[in-house]
Protein backbone atom coordinates (compact mmCIF):
# COMPACT_ATOMS: atom_id res chain seq x y z
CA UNK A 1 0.00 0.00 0.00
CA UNK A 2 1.66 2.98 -0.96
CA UNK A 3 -0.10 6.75 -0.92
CA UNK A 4 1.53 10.55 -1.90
CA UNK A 5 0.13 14.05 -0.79
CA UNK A 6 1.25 17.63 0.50
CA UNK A 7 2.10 18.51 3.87
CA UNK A 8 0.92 22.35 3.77
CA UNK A 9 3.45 24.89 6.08
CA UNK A 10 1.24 27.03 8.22
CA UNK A 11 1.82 30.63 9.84
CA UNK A 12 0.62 32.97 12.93
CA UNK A 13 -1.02 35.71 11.97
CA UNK A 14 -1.67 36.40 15.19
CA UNK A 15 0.58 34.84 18.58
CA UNK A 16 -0.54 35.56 22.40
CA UNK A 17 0.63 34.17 25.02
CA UNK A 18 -2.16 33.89 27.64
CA UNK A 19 -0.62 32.54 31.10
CA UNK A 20 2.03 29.79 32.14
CA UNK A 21 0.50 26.42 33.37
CA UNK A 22 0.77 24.00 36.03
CA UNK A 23 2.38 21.30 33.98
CA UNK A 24 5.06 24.23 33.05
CA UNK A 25 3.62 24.82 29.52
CA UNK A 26 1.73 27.71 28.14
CA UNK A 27 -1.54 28.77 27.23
CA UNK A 28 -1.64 30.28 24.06
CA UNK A 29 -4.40 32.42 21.59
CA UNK A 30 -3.32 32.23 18.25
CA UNK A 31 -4.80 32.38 14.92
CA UNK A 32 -3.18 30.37 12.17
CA UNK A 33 -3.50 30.39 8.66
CA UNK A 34 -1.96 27.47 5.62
CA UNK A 35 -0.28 28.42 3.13
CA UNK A 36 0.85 26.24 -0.58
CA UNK A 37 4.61 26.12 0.43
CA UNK A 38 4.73 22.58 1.19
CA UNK A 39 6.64 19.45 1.63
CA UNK A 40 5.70 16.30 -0.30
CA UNK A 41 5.63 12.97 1.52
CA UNK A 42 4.96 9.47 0.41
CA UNK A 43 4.43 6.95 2.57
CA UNK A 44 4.37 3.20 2.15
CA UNK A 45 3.22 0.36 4.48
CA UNK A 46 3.84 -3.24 3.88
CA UNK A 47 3.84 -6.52 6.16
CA UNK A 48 6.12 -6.34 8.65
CA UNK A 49 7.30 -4.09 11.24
CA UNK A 50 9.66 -1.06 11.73
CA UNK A 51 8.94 2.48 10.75
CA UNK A 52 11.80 4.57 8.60
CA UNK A 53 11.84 8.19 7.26
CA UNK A 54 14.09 9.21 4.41
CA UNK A 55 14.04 12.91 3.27
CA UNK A 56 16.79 14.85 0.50
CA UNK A 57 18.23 16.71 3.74
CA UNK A 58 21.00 14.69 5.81
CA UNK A 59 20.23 16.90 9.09
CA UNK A 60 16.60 15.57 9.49
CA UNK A 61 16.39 12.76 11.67
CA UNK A 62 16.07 9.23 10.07
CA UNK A 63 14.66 6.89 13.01
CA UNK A 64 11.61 7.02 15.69
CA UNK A 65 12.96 10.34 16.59
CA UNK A 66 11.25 11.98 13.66
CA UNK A 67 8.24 13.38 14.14
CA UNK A 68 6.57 11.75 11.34
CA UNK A 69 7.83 8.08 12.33
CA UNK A 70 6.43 9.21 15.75
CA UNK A 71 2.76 9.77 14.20
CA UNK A 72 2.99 6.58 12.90
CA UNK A 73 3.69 4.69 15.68
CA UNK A 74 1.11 6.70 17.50
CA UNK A 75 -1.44 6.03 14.88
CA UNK A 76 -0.75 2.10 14.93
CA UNK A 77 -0.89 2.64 19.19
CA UNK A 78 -4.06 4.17 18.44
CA UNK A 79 -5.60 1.59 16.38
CA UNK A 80 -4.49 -1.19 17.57
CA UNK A 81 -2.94 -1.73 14.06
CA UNK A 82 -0.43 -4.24 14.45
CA UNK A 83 1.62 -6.47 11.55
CA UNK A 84 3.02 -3.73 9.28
CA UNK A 85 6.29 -1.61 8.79
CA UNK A 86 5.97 2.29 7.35
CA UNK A 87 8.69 3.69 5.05
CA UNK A 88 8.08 7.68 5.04
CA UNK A 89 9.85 9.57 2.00
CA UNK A 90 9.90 13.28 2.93
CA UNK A 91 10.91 15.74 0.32
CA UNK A 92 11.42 19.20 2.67
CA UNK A 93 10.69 22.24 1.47
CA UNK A 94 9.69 24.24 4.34
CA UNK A 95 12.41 25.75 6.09
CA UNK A 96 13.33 23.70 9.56
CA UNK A 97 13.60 25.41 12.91
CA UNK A 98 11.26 28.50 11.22
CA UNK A 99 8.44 28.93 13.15
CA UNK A 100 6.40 27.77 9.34
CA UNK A 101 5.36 24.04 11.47
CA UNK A 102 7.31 22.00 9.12
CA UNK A 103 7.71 19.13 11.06
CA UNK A 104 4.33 19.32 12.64
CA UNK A 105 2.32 19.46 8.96
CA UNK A 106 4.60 16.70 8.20
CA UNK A 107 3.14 14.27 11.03
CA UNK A 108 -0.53 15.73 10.80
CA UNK A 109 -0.37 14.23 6.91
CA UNK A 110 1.33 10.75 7.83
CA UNK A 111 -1.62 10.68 10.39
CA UNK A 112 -4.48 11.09 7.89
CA UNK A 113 -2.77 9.24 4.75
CA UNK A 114 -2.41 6.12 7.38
CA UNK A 115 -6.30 7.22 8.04
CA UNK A 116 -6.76 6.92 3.92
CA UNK A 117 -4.72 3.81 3.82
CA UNK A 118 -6.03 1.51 6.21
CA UNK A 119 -9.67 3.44 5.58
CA UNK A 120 -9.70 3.58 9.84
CA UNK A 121 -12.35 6.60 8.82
CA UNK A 122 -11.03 8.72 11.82
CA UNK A 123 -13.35 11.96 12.83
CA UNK A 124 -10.81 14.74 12.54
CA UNK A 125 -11.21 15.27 16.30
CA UNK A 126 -9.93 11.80 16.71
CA UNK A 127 -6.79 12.32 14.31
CA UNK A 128 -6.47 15.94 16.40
CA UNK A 129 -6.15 13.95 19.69
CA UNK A 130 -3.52 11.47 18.80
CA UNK A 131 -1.78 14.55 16.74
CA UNK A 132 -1.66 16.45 20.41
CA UNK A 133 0.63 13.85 21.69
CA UNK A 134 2.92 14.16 18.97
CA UNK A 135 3.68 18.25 18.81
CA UNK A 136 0.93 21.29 19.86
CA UNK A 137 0.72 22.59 16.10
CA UNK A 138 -0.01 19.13 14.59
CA UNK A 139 -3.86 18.82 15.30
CA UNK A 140 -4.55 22.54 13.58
CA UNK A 141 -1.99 20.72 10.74
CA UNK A 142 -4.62 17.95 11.10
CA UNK A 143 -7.31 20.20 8.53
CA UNK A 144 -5.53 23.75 8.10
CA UNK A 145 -7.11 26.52 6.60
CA UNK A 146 -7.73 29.39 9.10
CA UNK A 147 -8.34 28.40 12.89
CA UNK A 148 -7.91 29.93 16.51
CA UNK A 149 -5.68 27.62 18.39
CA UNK A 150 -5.64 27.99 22.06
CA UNK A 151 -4.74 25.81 25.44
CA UNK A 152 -1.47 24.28 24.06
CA UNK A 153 -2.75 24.50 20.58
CA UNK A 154 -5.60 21.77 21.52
CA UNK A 155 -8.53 23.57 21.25
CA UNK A 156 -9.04 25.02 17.84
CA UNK A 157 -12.08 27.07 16.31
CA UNK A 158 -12.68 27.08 12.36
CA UNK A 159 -12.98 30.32 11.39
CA UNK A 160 -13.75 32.49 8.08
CA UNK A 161 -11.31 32.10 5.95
CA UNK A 162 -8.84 34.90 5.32
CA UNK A 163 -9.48 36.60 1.31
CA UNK A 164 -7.23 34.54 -0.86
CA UNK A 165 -3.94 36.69 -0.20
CA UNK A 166 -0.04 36.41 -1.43
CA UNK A 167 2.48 35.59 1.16
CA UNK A 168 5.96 36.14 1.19
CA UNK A 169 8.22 34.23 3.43
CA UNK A 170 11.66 34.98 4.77
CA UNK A 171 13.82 33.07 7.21
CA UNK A 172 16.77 34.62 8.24
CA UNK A 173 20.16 33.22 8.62
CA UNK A 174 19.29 31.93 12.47
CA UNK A 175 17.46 29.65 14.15
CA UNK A 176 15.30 30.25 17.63
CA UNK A 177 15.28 28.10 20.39
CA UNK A 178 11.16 27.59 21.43
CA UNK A 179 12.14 26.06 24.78
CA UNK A 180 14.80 29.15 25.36
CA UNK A 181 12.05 31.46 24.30
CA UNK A 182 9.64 30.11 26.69
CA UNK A 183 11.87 30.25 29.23
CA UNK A 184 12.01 33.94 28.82
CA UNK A 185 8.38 34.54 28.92
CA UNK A 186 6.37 36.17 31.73
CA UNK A 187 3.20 36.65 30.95
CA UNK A 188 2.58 39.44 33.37
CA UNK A 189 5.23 41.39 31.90
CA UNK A 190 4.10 41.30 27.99
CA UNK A 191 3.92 44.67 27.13
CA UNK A 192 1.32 45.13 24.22
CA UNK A 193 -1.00 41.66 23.03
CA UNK A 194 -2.87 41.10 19.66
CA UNK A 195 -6.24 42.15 19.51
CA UNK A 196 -7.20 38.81 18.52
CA UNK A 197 -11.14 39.55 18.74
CA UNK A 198 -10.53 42.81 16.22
CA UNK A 199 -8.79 39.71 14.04
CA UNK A 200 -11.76 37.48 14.22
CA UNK A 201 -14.01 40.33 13.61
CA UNK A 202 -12.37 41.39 10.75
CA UNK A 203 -11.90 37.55 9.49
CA UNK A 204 -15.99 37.17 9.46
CA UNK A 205 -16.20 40.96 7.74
CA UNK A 206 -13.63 39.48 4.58
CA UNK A 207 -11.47 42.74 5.32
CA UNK A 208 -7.87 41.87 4.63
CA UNK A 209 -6.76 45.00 5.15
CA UNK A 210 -8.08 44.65 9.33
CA UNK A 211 -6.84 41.93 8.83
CA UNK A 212 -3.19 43.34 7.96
CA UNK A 213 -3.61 46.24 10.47
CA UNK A 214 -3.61 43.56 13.73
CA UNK A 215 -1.22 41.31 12.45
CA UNK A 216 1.07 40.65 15.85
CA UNK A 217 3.69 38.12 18.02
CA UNK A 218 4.58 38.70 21.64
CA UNK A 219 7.89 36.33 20.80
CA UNK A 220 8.98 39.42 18.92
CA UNK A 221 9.67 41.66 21.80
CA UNK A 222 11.26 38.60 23.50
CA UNK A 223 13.92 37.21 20.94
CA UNK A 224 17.57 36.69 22.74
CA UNK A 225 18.89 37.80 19.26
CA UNK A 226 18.10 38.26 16.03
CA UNK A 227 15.98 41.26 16.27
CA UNK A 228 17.10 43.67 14.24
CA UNK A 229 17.26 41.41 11.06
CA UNK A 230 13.47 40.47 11.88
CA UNK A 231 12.99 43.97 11.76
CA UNK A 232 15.06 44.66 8.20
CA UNK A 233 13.15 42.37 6.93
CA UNK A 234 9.92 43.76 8.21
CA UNK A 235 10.99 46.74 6.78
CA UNK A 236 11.51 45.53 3.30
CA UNK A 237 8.38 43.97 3.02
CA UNK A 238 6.50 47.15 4.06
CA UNK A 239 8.49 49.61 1.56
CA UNK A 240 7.82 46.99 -0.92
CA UNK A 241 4.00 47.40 -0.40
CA UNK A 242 3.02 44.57 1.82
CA UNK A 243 -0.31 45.32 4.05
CA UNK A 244 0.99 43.80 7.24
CA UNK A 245 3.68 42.06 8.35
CA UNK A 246 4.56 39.56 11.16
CA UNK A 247 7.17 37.05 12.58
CA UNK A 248 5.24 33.20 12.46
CA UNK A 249 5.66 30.93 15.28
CA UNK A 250 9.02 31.33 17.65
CA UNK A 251 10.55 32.58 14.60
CA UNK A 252 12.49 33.62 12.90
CA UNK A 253 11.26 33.18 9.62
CA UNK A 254 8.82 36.62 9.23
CA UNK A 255 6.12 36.99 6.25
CA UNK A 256 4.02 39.46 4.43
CA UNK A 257 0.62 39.96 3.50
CA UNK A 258 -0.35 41.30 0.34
CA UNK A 259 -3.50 41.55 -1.92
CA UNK A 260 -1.83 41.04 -5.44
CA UNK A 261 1.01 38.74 -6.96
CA UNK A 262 2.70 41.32 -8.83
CA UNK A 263 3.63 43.46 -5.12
CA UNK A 264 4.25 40.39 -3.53
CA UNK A 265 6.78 38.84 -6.52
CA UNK A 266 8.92 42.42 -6.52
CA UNK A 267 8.96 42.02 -2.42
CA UNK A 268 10.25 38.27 -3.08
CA UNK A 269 12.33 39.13 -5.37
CA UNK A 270 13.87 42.63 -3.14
CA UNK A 271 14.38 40.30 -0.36
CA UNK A 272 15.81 37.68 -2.38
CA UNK A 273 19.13 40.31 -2.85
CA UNK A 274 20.37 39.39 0.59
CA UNK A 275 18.07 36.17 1.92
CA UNK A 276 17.77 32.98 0.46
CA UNK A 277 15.17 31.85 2.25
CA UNK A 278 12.87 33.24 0.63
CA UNK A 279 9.03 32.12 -0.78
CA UNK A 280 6.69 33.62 -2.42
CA UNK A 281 3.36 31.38 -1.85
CA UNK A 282 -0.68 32.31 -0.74
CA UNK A 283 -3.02 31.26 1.51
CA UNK A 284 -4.95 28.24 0.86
């Protein structure tokens, strides 16, 4: 048995972070939003046992330490599915260690092309569950499209979509640490939060540029380093005519919003002078 799809990145266009748990996580309000830059993954299951990942980068972890092996062993916990091996093919495009949920989308499509394979017929609220004990972005990677996550990114709310928009993603030449940036976080001390109902409101009113206007991440004012090349690039995306623009996730990678290809492709191809990771995709 043997089934191919797309593993679609995803970004914040919104991030709050609402208080610091018991268990030591967070509680978090974010709205999140996919996007076409994706990975491709093919996954094949035959009689035996074992689960493998291959992918065309050499830094990405083969064995049960990938997230994507781990959704399949979870899946096969899940179901009680026992008797077969899974050999995952991962072909990355989304940037790693960006903030874009690469690894995440990766899992949440291993979880419902096992669902397809072995025609299980998982509710999406089942497939969200066993995705929560893999990674907290993996059950909104579950179904995408446009969603408030909050709790540990558990509890999600479909909402309207955002107008069909052009994105354009940078990652800068770093990496950020979630756990570091976590660490630094105290929630009574965040200085200025999203206005996440103004978001929704604008969301259910189609108005991209409200939209635009309240795009917002407290990691931003919290980044150990780094900040001043999110904020070139912020600043090239605005001279180059983007509505809004915001860092996605813990960073670093940063995108803009913009209402036509032709703004966003001379943005892309501005930052593209001193980035190379650079995108230029849309919502989907």
């Amino acid at each position: 048995m043997k089934l191919s799809s797309f593993a679609f990145a995803k970004i914040n266009i919104s991030l709050d972070i609402v208080s610091k748990r018991d268990d030591g996580y967070h509680n978090l309000k974010t709205i999140m939003q996919s996007i076409n830059l994706c990975d491709e993954i093919s996954l094949e299951c035959t009689n035996g046992e074992g689960i493998n990942v291959s992918t065309n980068l050499a830094y990405i972890p083969k064995g049960d330490q990938n997230i994507a092996a781990k959704a399949a062993a979870s899946f096969f916990a899940h179901t009680g599915i026992t008797g077969y091996g899974a050999d995952i093919c991962i072909e990355k495009n989304i940037p790693v260690c960006a903030g874009l949920g690469g690894g995440s989308t990766d899992a949440a499509c291993v979880l419902r092309m096992l669902d397809e394979m072995f025609e299980t017929k998982l509710q999406r609220k089942a497939l969200e569950e066993i995705g929560n004990t893999i990674g907290a972005d993996v059950p909104f990677c579950i179904s995408g499209g446009t969603k408030l996550a909050e709790g540990t990114g558990e509890i999600l709310t479909d909402l309207p979509p955002i107008p069909q928009s052009f994105i354009v993603v940078c990652k800068p030449p770093f990496s950020c640490s979630t756990p570091e940036l976590f660490g630094r976080v105290n929630c009574e001390k965040i200085r200025a939060r999203p206005d996440t109902e103004g978001l929704i409101k604008a969301l259910e009113n189609a108005d991209i540029n409200g939209v635009a206007r309240r795009m917002y991440n407290v990691f931003e004012d919290i980044l150990p380093h780094g900040k001043s090349e999110v904020d070139a690039i912020k600043g090239i995306l605005l001279d180059n005519d983007a509505l809004g623009t915001v860092m996605t996730g813990s960073g670093p990678a940063v995108f803009g919003l913009f209402s036509g290809e032709e703004k966003a492709k001379k943005a892309y191809e501005r930052l593209l002078e001193s980035y190379k990771d650079c995108y230029l995709t849309k919502t989907v």
